[in-house]
C-alpha atoms as a PDB file:
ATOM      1  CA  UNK A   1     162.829   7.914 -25.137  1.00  0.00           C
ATOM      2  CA  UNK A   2     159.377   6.428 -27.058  1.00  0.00           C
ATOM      3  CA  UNK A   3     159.790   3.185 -27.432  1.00  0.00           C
ATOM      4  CA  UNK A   4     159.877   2.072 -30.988  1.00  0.00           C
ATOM      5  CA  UNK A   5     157.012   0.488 -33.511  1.00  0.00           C
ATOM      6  CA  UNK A   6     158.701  -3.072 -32.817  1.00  0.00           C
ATOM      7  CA  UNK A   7     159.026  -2.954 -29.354  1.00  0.00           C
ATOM      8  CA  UNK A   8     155.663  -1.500 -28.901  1.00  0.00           C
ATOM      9  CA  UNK A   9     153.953  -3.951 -31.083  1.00  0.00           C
ATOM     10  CA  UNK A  10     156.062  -6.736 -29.710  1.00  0.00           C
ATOM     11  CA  UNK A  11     154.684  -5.958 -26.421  1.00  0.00           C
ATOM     12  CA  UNK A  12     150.963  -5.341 -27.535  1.00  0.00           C
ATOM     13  CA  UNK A  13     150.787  -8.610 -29.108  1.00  0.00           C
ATOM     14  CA  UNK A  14     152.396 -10.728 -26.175  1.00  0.00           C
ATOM     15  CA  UNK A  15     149.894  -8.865 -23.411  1.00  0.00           C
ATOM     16  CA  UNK A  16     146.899  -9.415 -25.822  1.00  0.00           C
ATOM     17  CA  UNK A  17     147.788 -12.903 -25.782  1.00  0.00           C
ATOM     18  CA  UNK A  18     147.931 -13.049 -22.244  1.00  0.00           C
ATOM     19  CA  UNK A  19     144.895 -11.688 -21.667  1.00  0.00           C
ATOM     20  CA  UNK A  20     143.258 -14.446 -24.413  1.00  0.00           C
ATOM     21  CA  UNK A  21     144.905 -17.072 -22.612  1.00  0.00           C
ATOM     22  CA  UNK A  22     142.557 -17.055 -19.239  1.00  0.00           C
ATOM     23  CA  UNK A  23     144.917 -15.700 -17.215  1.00  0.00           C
ATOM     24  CA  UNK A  24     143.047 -13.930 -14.775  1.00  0.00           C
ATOM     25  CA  UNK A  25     145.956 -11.896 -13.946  1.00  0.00           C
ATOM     26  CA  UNK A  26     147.606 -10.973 -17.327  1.00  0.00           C
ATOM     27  CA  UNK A  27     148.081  -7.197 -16.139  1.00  0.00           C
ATOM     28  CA  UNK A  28     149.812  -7.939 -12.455  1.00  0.00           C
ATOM     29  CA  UNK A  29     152.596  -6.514 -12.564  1.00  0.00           C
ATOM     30  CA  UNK A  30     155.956  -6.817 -10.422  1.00  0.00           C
ATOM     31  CA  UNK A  31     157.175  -3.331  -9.127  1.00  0.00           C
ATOM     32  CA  UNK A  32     160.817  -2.739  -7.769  1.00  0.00           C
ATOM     33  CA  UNK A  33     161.773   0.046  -5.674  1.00  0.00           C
ATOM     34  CA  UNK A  34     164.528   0.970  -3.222  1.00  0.00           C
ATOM     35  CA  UNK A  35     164.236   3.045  -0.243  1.00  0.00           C
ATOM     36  CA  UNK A  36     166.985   6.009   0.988  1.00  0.00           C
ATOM     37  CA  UNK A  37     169.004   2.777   2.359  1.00  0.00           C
ATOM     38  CA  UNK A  38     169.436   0.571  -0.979  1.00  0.00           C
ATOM     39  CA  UNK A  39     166.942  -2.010   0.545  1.00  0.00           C
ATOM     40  CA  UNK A  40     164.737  -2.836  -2.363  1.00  0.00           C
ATOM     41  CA  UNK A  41     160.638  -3.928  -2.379  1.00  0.00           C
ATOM     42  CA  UNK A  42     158.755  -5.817  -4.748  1.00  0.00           C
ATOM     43  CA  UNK A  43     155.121  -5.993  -4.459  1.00  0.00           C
ATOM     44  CA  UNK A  44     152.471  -6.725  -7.206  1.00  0.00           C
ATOM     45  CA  UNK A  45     150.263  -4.176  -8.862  1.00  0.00           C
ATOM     46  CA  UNK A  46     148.405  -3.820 -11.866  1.00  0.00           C
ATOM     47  CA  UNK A  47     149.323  -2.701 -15.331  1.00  0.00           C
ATOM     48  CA  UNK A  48     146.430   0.183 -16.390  1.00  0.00           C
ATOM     49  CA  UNK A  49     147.577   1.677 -19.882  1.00  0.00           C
ATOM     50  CA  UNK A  50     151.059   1.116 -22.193  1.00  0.00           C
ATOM     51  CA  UNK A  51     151.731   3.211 -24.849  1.00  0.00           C
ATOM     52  CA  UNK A  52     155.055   4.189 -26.538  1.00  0.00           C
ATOM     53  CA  UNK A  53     155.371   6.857 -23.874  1.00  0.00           C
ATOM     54  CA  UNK A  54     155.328   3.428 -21.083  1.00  0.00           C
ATOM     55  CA  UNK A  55     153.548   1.320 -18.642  1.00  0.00           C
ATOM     56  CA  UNK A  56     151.198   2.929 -15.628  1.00  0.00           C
ATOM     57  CA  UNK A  57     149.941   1.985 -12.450  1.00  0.00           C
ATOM     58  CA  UNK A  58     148.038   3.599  -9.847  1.00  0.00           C
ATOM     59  CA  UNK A  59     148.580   4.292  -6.150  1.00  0.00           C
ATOM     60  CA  UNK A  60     149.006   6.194  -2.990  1.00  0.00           C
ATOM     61  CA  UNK A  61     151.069   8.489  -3.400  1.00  0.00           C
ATOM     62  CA  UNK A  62     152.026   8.641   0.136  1.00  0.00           C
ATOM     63  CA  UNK A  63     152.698   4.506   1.178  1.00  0.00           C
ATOM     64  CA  UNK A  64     155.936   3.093   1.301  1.00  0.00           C
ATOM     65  CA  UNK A  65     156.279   3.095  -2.905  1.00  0.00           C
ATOM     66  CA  UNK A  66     154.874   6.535  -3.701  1.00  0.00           C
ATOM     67  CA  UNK A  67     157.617   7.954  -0.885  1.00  0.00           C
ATOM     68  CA  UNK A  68     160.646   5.405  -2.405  1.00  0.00           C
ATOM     69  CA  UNK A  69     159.753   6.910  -6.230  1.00  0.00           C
ATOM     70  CA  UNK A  70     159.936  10.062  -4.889  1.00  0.00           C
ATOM     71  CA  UNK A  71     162.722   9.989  -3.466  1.00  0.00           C
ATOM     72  CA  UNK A  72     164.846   7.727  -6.048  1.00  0.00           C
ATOM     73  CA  UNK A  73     162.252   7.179  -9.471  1.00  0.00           C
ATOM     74  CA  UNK A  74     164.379   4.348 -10.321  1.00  0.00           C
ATOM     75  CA  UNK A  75     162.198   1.383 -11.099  1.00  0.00           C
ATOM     76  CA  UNK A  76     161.774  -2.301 -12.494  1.00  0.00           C
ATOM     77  CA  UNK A  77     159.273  -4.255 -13.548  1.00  0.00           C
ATOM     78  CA  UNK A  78     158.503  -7.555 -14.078  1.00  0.00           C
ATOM     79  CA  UNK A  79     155.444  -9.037 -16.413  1.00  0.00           C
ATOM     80  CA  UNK A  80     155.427 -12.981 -16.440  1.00  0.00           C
ATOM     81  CA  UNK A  81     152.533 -14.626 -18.778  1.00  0.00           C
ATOM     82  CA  UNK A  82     153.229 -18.873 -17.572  1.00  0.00           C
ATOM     83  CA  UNK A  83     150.265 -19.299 -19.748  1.00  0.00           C
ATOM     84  CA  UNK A  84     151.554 -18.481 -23.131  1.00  0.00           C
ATOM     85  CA  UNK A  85     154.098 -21.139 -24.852  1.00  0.00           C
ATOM     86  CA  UNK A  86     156.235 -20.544 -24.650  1.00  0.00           C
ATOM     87  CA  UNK A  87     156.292 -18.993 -21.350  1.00  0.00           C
ATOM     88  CA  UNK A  88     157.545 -15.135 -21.425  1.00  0.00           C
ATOM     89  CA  UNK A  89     158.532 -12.650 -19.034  1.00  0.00           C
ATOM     90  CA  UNK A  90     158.769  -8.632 -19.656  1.00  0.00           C
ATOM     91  CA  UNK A  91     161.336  -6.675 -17.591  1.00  0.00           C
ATOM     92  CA  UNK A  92     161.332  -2.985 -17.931  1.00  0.00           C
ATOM     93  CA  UNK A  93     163.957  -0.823 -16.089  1.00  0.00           C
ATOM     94  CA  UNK A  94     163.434   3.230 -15.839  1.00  0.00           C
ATOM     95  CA  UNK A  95     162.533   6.271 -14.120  1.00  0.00           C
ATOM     96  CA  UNK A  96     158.522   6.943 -13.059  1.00  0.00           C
ATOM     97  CA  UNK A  97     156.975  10.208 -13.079  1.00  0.00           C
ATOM     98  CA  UNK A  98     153.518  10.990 -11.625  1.00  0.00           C
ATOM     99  CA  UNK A  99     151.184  11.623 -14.105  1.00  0.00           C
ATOM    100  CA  UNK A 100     149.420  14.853 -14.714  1.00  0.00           C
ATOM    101  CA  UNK A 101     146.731  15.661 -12.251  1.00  0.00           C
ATOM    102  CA  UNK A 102     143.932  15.864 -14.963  1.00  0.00           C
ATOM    103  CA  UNK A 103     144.540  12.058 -15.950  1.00  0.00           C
ATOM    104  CA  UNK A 104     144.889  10.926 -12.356  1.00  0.00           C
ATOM    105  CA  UNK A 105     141.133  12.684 -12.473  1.00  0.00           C
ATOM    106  CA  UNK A 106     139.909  11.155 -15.626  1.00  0.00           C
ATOM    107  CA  UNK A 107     141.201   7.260 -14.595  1.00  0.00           C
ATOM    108  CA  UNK A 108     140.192   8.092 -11.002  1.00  0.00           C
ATOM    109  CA  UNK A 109     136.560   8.757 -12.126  1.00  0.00           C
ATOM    110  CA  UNK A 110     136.404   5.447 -14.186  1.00  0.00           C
ATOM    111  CA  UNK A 111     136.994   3.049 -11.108  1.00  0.00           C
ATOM    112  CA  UNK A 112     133.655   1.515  -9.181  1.00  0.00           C
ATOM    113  CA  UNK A 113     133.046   3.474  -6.279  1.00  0.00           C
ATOM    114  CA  UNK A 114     133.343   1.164  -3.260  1.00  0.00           C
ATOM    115  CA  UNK A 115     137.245   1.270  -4.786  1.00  0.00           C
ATOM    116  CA  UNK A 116     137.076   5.133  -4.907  1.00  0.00           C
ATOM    117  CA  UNK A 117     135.998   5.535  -1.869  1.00  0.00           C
ATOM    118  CA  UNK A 118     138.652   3.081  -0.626  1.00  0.00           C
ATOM    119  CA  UNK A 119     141.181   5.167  -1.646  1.00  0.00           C
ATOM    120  CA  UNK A 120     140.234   7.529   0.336  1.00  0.00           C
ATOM    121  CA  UNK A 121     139.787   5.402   3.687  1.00  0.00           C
ATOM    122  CA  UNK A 122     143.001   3.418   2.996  1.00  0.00           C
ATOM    123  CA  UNK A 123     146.717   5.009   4.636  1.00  0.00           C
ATOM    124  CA  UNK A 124     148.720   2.663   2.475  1.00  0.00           C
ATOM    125  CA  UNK A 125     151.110   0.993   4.022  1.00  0.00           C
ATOM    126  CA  UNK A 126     150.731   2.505   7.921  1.00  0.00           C
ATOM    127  CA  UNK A 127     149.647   0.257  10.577  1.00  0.00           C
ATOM    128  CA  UNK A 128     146.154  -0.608  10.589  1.00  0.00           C
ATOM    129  CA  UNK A 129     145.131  -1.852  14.389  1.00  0.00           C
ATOM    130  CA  UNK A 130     142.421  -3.742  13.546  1.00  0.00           C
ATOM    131  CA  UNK A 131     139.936  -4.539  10.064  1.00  0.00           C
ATOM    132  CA  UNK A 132     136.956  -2.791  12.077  1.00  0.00           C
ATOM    133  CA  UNK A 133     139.088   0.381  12.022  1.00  0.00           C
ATOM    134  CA  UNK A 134     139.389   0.632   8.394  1.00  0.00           C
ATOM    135  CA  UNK A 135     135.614  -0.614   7.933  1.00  0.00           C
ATOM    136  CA  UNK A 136     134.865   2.544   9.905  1.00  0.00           C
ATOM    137  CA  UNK A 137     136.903   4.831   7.675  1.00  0.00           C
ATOM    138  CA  UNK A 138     134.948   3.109   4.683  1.00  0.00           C
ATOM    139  CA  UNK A 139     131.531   4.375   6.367  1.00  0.00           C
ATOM    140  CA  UNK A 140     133.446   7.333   6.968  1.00  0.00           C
ATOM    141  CA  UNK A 141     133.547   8.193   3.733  1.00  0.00           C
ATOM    142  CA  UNK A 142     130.410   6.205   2.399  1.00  0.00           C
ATOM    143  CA  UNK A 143     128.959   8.991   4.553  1.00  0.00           C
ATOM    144  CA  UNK A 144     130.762  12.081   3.543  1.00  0.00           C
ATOM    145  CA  UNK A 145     130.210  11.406  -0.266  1.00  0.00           C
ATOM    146  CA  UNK A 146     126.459  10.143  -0.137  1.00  0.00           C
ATOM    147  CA  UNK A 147     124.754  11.049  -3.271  1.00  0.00           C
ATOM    148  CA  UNK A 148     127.435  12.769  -5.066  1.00  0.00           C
ATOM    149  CA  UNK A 149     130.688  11.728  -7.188  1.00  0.00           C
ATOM    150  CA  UNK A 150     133.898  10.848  -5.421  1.00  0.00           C
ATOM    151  CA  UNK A 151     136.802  13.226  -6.190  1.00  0.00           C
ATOM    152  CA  UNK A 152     140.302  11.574  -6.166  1.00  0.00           C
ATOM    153  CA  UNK A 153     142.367  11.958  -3.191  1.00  0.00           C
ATOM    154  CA  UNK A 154     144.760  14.506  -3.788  1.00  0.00           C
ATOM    155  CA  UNK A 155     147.791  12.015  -2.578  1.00  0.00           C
ATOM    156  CA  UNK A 156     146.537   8.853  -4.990  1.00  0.00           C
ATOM    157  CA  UNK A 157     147.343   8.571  -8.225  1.00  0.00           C
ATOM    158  CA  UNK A 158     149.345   7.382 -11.352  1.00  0.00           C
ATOM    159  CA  UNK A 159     152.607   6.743 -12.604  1.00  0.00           C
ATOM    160  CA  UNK A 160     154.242   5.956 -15.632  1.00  0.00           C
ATOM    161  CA  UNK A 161     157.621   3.939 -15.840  1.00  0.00           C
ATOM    162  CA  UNK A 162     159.910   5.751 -18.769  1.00  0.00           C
ATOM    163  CA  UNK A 163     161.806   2.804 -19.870  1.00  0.00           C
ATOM    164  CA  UNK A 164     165.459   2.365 -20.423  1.00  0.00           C
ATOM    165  CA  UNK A 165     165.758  -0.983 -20.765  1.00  0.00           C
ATOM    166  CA  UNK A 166     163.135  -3.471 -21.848  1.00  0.00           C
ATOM    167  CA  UNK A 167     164.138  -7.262 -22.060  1.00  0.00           C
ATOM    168  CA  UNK A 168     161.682 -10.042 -23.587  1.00  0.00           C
ATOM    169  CA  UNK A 169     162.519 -13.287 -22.229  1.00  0.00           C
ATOM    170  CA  UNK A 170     160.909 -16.769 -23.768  1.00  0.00           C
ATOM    171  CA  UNK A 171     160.931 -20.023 -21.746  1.00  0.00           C
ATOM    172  CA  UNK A 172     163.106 -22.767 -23.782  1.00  0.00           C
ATOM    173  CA  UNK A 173     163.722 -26.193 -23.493  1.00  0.00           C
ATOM    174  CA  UNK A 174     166.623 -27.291 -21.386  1.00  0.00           C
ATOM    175  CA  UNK A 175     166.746 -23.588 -19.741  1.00  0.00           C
ATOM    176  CA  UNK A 176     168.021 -22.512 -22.977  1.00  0.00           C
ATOM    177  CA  UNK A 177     165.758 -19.045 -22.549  1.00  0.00           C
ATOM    178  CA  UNK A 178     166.265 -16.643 -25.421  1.00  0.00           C
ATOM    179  CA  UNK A 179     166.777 -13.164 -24.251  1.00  0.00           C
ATOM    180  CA  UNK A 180     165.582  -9.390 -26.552  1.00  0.00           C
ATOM    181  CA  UNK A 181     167.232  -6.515 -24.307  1.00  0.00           C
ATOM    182  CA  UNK A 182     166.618  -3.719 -25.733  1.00  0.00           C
ATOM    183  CA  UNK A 183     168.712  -0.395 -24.304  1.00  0.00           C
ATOM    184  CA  UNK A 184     169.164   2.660 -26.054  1.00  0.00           C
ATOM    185  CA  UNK A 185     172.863   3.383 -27.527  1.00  0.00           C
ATOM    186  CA  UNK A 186     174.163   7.187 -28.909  1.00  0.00           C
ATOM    187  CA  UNK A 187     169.912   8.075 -28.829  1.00  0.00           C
ATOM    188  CA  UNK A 188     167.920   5.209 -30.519  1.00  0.00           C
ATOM    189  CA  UNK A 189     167.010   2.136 -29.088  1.00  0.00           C
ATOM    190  CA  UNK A 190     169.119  -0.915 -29.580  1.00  0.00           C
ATOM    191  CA  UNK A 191     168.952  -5.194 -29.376  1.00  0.00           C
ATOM    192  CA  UNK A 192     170.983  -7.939 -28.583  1.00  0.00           C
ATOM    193  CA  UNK A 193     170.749 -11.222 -27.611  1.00  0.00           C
ATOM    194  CA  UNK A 194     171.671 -12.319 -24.732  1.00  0.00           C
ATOM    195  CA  UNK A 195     172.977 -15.814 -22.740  1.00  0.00           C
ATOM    196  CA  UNK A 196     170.104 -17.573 -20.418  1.00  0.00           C
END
């Protein structure tokens, strides 16, 4: 479900001020994910487009989060802007889906190519003996697409988190944090408050 004008704009304006606030990294971005066990990982990425539809971020599609999505597309994500007063935090719970391949292409061709061509020499998350070996796959590939674009690899590329829950969370004095959830009740999107 879209989220709605509120939310969206709510959002908009709290990330633009982030970004006007010198942080220099107002789009990382906390991912959740848990593997065929229940164990859950966290790791950082970057936030790449939002839109009513949800927020996107790029990867391999075959490391240790691409396989975890795709086997359980349960997310959560975490936004935190310590720069902003007060102080907020974004969570966002719901399912991801890859994107289409066509805008995998189209954000794929916008990156610099020493990062395109690292997603080609890069096995997310496998073992990686030594730094020399993946500088080799870099020339590797430096080689192989001399003088011509770089295509995406056909195992990298984007997601987009389709939220069912969405909580904005402001610092307060004493730890008295107010609290937005936002969930969606009988098909439209509902908010209440709640505790710190």
């Amino acid at each position: 479900m879209e989220l709605t004008a509120e939310m969206l704009e709510t959002f908009t304006r709290l990330h633009a001020a982030a970004c006007a606030s010198g942080d220099p990294e107002a789009n990382a971005m906390t991912v959740a994910t848990a593997d065929p066990d229940g164990r859950v990982h966290a790791r950082i990425v970057l936030l790449k487009t939002f839109d009513a539809r949800g927020l996107t971020f790029v990867t391999q599609y075959r490391g240790d989060k691409g396989r975890e999505i795709a086997a359980n597309p349960h997310v959560a994500l975490c936004l935190h802007w310590k720069r902003l007063d007060p102080a907020v935090q974004v969570r966002v719970e719901g399912r991801a889906e890859k994107w289409p391949a066509a805008e995998s292409d189209a954000y794929f061709a916008t990156r610099e190519r020493l990062s395109q061509i690292g997603a080609w020499a890069s096995r997310q998350s496998q073992t990686l003996p030594d730094r020399a070996t993946l500088a080799a796959r870099v020339h590797q590939y430096e080689q192989k697409f001399a003088g011509r674009d770089v295509p995406r690899p056909p195992e990298w590329g984007g997601f987009r988190v389709l939220p069912d829950m969405v909580e904005f969370w402001y610092a307060g004095a004493h730890r008295w944090n107010e609290r937005e959830r936002w969930e969606p009740v009988d098909g439209a999107w509902r908010m209440r408050w709640l505790y710190p």
